[in-house]
C-alpha atoms as a PDB file:
ATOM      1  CA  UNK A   1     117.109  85.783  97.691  1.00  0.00           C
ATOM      2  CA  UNK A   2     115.108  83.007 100.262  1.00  0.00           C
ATOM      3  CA  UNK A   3     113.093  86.001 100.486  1.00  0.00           C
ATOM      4  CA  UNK A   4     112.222  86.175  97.054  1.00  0.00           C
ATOM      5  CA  UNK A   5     112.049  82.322  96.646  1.00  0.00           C
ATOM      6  CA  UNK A   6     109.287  82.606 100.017  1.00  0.00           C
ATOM      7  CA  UNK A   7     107.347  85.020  98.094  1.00  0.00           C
ATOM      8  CA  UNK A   8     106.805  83.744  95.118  1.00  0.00           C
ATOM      9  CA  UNK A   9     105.567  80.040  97.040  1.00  0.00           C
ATOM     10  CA  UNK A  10     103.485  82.084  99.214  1.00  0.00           C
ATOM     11  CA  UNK A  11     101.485  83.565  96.030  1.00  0.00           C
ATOM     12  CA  UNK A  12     103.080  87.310  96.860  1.00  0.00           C
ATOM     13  CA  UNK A  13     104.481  87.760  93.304  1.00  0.00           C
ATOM     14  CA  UNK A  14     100.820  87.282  92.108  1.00  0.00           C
ATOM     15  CA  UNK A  15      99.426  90.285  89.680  1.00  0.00           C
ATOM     16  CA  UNK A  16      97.590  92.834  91.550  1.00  0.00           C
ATOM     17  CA  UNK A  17      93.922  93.303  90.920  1.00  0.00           C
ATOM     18  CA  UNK A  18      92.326  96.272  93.099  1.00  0.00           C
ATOM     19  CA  UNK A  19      89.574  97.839  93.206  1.00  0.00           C
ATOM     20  CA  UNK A  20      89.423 101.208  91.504  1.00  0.00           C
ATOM     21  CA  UNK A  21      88.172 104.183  93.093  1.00  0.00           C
ATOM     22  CA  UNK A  22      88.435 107.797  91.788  1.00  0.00           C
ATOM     23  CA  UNK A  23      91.566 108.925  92.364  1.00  0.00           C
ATOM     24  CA  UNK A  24      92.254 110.529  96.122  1.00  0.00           C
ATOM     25  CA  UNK A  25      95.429 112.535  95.651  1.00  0.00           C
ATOM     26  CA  UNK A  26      96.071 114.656  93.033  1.00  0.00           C
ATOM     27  CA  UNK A  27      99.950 115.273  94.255  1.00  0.00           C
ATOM     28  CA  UNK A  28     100.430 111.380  92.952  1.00  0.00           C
ATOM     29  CA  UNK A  29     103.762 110.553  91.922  1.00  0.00           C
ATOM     30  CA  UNK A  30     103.457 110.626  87.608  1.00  0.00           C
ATOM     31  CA  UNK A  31     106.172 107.907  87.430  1.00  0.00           C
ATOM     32  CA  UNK A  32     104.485 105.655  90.459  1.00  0.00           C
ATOM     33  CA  UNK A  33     101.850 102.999  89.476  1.00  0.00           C
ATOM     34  CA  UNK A  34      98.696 103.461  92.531  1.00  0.00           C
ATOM     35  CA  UNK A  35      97.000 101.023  94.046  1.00  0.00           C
ATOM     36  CA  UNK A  36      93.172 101.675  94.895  1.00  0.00           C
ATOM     37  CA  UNK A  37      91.401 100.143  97.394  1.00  0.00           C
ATOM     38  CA  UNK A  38      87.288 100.880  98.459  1.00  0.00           C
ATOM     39  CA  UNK A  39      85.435  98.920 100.863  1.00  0.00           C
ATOM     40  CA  UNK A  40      81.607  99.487 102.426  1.00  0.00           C
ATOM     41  CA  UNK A  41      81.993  99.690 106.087  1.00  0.00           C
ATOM     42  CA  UNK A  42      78.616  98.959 106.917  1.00  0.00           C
ATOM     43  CA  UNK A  43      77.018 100.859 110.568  1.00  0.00           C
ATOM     44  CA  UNK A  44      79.934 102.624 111.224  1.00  0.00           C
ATOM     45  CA  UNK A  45      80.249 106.677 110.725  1.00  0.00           C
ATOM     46  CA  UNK A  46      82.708 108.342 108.590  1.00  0.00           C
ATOM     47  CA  UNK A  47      84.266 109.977 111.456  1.00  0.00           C
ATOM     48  CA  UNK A  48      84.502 106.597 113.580  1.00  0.00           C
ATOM     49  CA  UNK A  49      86.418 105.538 110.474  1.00  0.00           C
ATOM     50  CA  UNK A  50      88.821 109.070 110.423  1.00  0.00           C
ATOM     51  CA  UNK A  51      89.583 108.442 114.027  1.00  0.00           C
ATOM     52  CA  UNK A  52      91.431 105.483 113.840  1.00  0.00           C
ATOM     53  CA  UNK A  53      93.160 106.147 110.406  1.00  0.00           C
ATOM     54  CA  UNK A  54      94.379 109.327 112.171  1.00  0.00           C
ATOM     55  CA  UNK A  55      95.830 107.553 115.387  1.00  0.00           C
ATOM     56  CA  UNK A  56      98.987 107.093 114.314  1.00  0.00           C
ATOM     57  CA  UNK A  57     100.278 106.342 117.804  1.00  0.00           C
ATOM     58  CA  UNK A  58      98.281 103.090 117.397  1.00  0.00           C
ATOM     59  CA  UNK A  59      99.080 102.125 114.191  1.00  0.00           C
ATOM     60  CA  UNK A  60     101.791  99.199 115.608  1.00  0.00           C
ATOM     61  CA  UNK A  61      98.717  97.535 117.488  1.00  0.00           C
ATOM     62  CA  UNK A  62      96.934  97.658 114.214  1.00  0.00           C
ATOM     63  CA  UNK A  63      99.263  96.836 111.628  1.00  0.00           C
ATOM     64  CA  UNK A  64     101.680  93.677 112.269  1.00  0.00           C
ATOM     65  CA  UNK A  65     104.297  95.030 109.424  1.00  0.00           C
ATOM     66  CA  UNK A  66     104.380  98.564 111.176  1.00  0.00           C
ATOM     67  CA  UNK A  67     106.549  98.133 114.696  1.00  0.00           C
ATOM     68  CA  UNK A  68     106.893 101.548 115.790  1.00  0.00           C
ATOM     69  CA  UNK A  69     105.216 105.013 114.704  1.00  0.00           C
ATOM     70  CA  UNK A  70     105.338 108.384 116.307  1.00  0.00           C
ATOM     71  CA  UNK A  71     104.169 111.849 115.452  1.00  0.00           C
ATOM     72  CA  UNK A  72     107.154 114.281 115.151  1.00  0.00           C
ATOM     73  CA  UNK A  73     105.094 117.348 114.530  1.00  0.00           C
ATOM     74  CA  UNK A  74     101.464 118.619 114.782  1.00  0.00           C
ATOM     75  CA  UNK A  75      99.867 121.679 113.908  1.00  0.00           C
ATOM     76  CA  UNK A  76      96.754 121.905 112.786  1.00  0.00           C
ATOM     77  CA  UNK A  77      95.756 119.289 110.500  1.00  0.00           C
ATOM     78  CA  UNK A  78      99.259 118.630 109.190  1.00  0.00           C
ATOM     79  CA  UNK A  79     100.930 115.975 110.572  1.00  0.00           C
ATOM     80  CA  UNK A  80     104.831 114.745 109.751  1.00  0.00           C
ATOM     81  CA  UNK A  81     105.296 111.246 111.524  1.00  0.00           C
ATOM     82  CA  UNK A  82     107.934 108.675 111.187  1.00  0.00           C
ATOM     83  CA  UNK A  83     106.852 104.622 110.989  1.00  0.00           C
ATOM     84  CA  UNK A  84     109.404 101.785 111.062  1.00  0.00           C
ATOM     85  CA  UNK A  85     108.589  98.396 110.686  1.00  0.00           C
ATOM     86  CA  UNK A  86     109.705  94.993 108.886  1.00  0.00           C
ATOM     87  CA  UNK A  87     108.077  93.706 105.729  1.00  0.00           C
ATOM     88  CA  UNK A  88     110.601  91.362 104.097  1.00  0.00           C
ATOM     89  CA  UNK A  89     113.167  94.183 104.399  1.00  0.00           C
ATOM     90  CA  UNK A  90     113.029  96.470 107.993  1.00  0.00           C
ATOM     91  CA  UNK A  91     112.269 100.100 106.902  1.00  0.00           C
ATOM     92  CA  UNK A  92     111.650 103.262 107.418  1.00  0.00           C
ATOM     93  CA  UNK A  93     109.712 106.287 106.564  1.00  0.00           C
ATOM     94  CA  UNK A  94     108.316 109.778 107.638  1.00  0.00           C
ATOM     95  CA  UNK A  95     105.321 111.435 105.839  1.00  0.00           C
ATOM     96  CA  UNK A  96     103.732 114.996 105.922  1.00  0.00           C
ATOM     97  CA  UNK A  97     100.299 114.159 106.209  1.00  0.00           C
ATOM     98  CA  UNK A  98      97.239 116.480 105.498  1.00  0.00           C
ATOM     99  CA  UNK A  99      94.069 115.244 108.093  1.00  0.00           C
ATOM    100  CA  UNK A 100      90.707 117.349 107.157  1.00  0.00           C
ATOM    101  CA  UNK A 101      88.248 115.640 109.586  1.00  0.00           C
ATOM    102  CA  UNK A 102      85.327 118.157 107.636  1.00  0.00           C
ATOM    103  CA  UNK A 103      86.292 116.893 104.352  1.00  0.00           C
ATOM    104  CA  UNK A 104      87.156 113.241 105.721  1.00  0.00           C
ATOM    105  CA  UNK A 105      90.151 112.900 104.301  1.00  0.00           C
ATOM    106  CA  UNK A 106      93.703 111.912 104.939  1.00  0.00           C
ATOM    107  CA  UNK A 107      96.790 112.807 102.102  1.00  0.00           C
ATOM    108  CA  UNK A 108      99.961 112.369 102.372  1.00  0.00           C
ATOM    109  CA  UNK A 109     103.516 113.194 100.626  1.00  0.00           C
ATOM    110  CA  UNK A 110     106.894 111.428 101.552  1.00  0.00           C
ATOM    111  CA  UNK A 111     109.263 113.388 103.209  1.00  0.00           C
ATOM    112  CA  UNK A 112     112.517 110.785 103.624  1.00  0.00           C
ATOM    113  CA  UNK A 113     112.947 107.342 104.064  1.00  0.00           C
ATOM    114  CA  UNK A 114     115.162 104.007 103.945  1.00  0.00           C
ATOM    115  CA  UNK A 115     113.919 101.098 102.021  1.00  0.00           C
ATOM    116  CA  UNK A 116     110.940 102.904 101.448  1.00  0.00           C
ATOM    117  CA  UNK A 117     112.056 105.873  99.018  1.00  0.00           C
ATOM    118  CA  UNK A 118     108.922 107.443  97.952  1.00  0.00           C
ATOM    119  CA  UNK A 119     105.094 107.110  99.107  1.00  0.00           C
ATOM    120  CA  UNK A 120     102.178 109.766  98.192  1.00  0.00           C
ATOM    121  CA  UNK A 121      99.090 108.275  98.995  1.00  0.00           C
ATOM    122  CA  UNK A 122      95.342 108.995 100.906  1.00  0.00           C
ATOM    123  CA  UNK A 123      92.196 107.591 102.558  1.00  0.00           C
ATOM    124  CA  UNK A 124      88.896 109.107 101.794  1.00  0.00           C
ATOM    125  CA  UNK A 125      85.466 108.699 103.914  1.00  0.00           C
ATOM    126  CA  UNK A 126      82.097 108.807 102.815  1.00  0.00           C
ATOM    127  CA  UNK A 127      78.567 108.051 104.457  1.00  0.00           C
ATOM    128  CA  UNK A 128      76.862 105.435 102.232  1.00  0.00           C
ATOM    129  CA  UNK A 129      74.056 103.231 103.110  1.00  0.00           C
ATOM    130  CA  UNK A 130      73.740 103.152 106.417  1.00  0.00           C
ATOM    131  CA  UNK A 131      77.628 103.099 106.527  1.00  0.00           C
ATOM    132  CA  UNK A 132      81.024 104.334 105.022  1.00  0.00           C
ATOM    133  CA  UNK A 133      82.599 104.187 101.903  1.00  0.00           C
ATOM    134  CA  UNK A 134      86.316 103.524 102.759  1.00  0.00           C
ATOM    135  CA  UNK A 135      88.848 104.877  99.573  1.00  0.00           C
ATOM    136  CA  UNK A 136      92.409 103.951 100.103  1.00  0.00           C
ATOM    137  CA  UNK A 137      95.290 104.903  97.595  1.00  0.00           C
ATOM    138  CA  UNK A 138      98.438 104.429  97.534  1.00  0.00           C
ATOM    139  CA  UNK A 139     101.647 104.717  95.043  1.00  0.00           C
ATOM    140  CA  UNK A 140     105.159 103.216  96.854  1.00  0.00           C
ATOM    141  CA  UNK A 141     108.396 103.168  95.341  1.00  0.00           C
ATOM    142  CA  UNK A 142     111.067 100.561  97.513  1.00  0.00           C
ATOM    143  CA  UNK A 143     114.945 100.144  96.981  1.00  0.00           C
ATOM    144  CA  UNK A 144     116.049  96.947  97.932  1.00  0.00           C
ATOM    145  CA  UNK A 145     118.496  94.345  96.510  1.00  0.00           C
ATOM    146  CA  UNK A 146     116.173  93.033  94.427  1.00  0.00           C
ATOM    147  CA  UNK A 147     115.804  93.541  90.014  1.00  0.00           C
ATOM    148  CA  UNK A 148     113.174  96.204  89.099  1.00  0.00           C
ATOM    149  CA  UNK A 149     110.358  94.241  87.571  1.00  0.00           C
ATOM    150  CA  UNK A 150     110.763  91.254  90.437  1.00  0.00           C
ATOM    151  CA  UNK A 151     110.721  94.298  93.231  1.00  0.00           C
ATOM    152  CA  UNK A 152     107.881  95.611  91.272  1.00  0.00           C
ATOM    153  CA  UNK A 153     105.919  92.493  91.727  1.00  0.00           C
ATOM    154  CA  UNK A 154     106.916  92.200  95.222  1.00  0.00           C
ATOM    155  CA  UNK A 155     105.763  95.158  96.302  1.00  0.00           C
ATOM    156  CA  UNK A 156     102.231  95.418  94.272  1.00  0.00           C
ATOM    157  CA  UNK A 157     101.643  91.670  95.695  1.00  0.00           C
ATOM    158  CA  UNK A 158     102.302  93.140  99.157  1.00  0.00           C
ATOM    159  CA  UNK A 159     100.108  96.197  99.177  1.00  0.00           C
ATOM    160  CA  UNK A 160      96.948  94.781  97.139  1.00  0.00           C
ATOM    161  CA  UNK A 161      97.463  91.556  99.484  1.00  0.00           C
ATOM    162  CA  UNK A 162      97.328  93.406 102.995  1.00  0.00           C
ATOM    163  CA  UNK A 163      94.683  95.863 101.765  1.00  0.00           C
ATOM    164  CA  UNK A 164      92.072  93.770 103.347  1.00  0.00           C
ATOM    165  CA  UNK A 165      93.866  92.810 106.519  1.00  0.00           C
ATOM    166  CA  UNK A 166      94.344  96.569 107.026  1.00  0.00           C
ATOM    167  CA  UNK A 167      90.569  97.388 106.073  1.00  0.00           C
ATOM    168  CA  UNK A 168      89.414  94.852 108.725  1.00  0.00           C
ATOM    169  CA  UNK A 169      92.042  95.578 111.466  1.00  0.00           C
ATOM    170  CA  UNK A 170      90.312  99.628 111.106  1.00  0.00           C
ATOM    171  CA  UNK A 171      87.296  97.742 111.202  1.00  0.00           C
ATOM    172  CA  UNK A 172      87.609  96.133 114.572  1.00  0.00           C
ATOM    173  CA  UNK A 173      89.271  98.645 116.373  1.00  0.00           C
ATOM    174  CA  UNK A 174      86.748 100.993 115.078  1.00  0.00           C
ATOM    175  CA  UNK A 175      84.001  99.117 117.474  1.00  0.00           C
ATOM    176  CA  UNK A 176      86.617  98.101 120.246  1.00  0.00           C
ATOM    177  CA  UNK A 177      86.331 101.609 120.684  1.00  0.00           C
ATOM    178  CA  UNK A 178      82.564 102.007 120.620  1.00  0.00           C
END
């Protein structure tokens, strides 16, 4: 419950107001509320942009809340690969994901989990002035010892608060690597 308490002083339990981009995933979750997320990612290509969303491998030098991650399977452009981290609560999750670098996009379904008990979600990337358009959308469902509509605050405050610490960490490493 500190947890809770911490949250709600930090300004975590705050409604979330994201941007809205067309949907990405059509395999959405009916009963799971999405947050969307777009951002102009100005001189950088689409595929620069795909690169680093696809490196899972990298994603706890990225991330802070994501401590390990590791592919379990590969073919093709489905991946299934398992991410643990701490976020309030530690947890864990493994995702089928579906990377078309031609398309530029990235979907993914949830496959099993603790804490984190259902996820569908995608990233989509566009050229746009001289840059990329960056569409991010996710739907998360969490079990945790918290009531519903609190954990339901908690968890939209989280997501639509790291959305742009997440844009600009893909941001930088995108020209580390240049």
């Amino acid at each position: 419950m500190q947890a809770i308490v911490w949250l709600a002083r930090a300004g975590f339990l705050a409604p979330a107001t994201p941007s809205v981009p067309p949907a990405i995933s059509r395999s959405m979750d009916p009963n799971l509320k999405p947050v969307r997320h777009s951002a102009l990612m100005a001189g950088v290509a689409p595929a620069e942009v795909y690169a680093v969303v696809v490196d899972f491998p990298a994603y706890p030098r990225l991330f802070p809340e994501i401590k390990q991650a590791r592919v379990l399977r590969a073919e093709g452009g489905r991946v299934r690969a398992e991410f643990r981290g701490n976020l309030v609560l530690p947890f864990r999750y493994v995702l089928d994901l579906d990377c078309d670098a031609q398309a530029g996009t990235v979907k993914w379904t949830y496959v099993e989990g603790e804490v984190v008990k259902n996820s569908t979600g995608g990233w989509r990337f566009a050229a746009e002035a001289g840059g990329t358009r960056v569409e991010y959308e996710v739907a998360l469902r969490i079990d945790a010892p918290v009531p519903g509509f609190l954990l339901r605050k908690i968890v939209d405050g989280l997501v639509t608060l790291s959305l742009p610490a997440m844009f600009a960490s893909i941001e930088r490493e995108v020209g580390r690597r240049r």
